[in-house]
C-alpha atoms as a PDB file:
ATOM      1  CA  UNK A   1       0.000   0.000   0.000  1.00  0.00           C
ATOM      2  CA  UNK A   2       1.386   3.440  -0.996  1.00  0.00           C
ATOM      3  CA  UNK A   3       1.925   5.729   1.816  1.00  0.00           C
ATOM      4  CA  UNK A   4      -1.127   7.992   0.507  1.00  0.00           C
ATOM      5  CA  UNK A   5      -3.301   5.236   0.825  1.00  0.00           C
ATOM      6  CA  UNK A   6      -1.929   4.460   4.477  1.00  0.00           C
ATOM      7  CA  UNK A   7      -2.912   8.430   5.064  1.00  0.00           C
ATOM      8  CA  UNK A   8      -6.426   7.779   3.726  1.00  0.00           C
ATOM      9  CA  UNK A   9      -6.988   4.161   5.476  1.00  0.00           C
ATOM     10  CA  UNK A  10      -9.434   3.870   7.757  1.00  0.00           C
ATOM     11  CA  UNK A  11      -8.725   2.392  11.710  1.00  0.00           C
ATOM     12  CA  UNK A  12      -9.518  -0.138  13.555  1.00  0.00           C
ATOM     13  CA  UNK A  13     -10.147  -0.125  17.512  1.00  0.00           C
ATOM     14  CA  UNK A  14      -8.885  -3.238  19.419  1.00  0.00           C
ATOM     15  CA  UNK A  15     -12.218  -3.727  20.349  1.00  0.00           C
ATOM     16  CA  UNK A  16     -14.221  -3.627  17.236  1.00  0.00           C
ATOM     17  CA  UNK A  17     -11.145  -5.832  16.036  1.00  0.00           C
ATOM     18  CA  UNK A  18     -12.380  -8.465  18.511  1.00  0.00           C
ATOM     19  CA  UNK A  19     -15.882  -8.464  18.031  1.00  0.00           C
ATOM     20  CA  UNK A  20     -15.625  -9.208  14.114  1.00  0.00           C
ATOM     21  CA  UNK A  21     -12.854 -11.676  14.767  1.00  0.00           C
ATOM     22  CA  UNK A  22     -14.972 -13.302  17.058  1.00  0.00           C
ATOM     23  CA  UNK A  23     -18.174 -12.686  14.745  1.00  0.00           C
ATOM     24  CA  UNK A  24     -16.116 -14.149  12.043  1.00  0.00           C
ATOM     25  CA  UNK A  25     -15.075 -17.727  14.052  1.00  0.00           C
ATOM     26  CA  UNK A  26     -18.890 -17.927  15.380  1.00  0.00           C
ATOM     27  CA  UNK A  27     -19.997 -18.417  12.060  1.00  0.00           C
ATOM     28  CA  UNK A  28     -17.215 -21.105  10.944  1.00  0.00           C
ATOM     29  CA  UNK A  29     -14.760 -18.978   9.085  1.00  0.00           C
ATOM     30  CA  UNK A  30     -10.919 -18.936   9.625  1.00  0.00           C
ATOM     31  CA  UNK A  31      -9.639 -14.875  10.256  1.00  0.00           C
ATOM     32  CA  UNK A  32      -6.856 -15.756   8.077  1.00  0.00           C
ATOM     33  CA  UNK A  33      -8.758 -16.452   4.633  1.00  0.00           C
ATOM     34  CA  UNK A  34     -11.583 -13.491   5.662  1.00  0.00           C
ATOM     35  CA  UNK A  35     -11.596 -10.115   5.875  1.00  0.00           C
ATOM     36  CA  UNK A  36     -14.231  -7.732   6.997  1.00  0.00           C
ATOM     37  CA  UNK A  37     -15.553  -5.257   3.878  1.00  0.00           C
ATOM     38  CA  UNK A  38     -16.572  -1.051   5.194  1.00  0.00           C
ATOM     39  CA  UNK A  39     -18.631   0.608   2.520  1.00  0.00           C
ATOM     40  CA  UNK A  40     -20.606   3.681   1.998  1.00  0.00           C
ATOM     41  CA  UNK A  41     -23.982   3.311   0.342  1.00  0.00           C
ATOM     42  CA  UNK A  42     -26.924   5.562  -0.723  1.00  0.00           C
ATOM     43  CA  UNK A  43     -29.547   5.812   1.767  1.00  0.00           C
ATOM     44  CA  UNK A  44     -30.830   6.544   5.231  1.00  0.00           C
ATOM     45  CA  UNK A  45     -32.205   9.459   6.079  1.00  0.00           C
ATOM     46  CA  UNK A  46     -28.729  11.705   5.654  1.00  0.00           C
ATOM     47  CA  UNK A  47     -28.062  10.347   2.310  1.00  0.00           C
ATOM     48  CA  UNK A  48     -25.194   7.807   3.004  1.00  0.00           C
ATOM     49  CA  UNK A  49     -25.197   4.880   4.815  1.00  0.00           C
ATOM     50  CA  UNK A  50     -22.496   2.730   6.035  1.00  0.00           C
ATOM     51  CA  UNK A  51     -22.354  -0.823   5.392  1.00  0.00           C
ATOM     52  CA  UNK A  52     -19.830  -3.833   6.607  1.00  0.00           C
ATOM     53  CA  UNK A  53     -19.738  -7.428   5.489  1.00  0.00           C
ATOM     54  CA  UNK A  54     -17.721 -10.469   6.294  1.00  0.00           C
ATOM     55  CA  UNK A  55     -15.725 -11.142   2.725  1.00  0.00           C
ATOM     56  CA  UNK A  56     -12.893 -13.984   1.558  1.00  0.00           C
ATOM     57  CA  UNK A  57     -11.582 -11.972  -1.445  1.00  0.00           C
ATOM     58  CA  UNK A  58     -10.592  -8.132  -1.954  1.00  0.00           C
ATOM     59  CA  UNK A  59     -10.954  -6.563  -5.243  1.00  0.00           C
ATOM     60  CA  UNK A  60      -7.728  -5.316  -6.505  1.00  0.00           C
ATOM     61  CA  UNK A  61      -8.723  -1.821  -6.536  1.00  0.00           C
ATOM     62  CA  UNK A  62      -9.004  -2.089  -2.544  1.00  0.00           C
ATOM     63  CA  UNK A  63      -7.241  -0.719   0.482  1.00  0.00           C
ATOM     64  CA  UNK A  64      -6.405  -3.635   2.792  1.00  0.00           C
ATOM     65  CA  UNK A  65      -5.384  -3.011   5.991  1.00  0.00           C
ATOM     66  CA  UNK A  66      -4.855  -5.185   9.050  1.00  0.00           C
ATOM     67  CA  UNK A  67      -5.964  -4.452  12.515  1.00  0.00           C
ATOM     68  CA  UNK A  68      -5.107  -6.447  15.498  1.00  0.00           C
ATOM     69  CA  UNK A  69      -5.239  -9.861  13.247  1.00  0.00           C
ATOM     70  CA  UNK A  70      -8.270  -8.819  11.092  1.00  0.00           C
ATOM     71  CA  UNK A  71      -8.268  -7.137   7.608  1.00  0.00           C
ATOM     72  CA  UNK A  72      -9.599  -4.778   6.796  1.00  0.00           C
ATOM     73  CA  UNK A  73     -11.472  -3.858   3.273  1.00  0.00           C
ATOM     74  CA  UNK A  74     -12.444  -0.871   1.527  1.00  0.00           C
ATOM     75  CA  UNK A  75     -13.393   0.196  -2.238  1.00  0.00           C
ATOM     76  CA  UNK A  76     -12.075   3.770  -3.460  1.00  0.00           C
ATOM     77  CA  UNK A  77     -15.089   5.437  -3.853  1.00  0.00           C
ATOM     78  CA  UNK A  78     -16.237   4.497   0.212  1.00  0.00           C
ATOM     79  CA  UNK A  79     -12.638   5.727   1.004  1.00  0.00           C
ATOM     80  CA  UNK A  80     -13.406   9.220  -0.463  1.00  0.00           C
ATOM     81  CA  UNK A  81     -15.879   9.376   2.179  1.00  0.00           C
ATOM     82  CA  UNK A  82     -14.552   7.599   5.010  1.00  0.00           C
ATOM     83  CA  UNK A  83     -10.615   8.100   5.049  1.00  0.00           C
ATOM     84  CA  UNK A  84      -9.692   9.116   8.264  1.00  0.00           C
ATOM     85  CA  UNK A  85     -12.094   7.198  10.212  1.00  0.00           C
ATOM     86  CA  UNK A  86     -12.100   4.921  13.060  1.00  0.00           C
ATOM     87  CA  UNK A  87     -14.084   1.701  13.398  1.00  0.00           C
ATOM     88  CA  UNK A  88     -15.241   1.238  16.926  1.00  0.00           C
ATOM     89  CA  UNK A  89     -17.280  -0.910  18.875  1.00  0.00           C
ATOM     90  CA  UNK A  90     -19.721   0.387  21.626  1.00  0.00           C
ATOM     91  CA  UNK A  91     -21.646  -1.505  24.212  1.00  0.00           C
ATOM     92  CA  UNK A  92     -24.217  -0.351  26.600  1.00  0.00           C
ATOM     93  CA  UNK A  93     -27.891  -0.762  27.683  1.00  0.00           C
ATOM     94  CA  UNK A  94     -29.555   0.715  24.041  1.00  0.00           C
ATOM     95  CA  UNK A  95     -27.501  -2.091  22.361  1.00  0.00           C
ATOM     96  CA  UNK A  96     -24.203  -2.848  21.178  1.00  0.00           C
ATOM     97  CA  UNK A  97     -22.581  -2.644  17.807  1.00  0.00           C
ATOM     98  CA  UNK A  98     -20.055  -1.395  14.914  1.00  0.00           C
ATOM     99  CA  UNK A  99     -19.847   2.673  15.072  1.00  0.00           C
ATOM    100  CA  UNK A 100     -17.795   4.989  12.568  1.00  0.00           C
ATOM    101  CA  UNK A 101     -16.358   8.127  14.085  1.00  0.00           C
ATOM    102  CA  UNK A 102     -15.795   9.910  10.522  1.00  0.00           C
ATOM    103  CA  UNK A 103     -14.227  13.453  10.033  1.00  0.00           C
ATOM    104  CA  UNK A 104     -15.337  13.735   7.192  1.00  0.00           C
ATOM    105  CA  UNK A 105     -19.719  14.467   7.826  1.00  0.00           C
ATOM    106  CA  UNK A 106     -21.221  17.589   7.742  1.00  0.00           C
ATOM    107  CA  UNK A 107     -24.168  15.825   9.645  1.00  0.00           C
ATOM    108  CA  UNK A 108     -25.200  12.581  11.097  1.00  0.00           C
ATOM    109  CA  UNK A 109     -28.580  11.562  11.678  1.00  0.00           C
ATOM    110  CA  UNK A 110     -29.940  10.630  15.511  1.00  0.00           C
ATOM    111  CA  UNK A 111     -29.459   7.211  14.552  1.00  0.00           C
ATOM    112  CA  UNK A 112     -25.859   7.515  13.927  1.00  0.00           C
ATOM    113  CA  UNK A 113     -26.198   5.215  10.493  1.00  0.00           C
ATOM    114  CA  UNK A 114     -26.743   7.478   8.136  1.00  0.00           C
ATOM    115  CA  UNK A 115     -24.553  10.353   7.217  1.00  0.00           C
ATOM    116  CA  UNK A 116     -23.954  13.531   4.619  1.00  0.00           C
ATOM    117  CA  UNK A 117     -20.865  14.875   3.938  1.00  0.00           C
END
């Protein structure tokens, strides 16, 4: 990976590493031939949406980065929107789950899914 695209990857917590690691294993796959996918889609009620996916190959064009044992894939066109970011993982009594804290929004919508930039 060029160092631009290191500048433009997106991060990984330790936890959020974890939790799809162990996602990954509960549902039979081996870390080391899977990967887990970010991507920015249209929708929501912001106009962007984010989206992540347990996936086995990359696409060439892809960043791939690796995060406390699990890779980590993204397409160029999500990276426009999400370089920068940081993957976390947040617990608590509403629910627990995958969060992006992105630099890059002009606005998020309450439900913290959706996004414009």
């Amino acid at each position: 990976m060029s160092q631009h695209a290191e500048a433009k990857a997106v991060s990984v917590s330790e936890r959020a590493a974890e939790q799809a690691l162990d996602l990954l294993e509960s549902e039979g796959h081996d870390p080391d031939e899977a990967g887990l996918r970010l991507f920015v889609k249209q929708g929501g009620c912001a106009g962007l949406s984010y989206g992540l996916r347990f996936e086995f190959e990359p696409d060439d064009e892809d960043t791939i980065t690796e995060h406390h044992g699990l890779r980590l894939f993204v397409d160029p066109a999500s990276l426009d929107y999400v370089a920068g970011s940081q993957l976390e993982f947040e617990g608590g009594l509403q629910g627990a789950g995958f969060t992006v804290e992105n630099p890059n929004t002009e606005s998020e919508c309450g439900c913290g899914e959706s996004f414009r930039t």
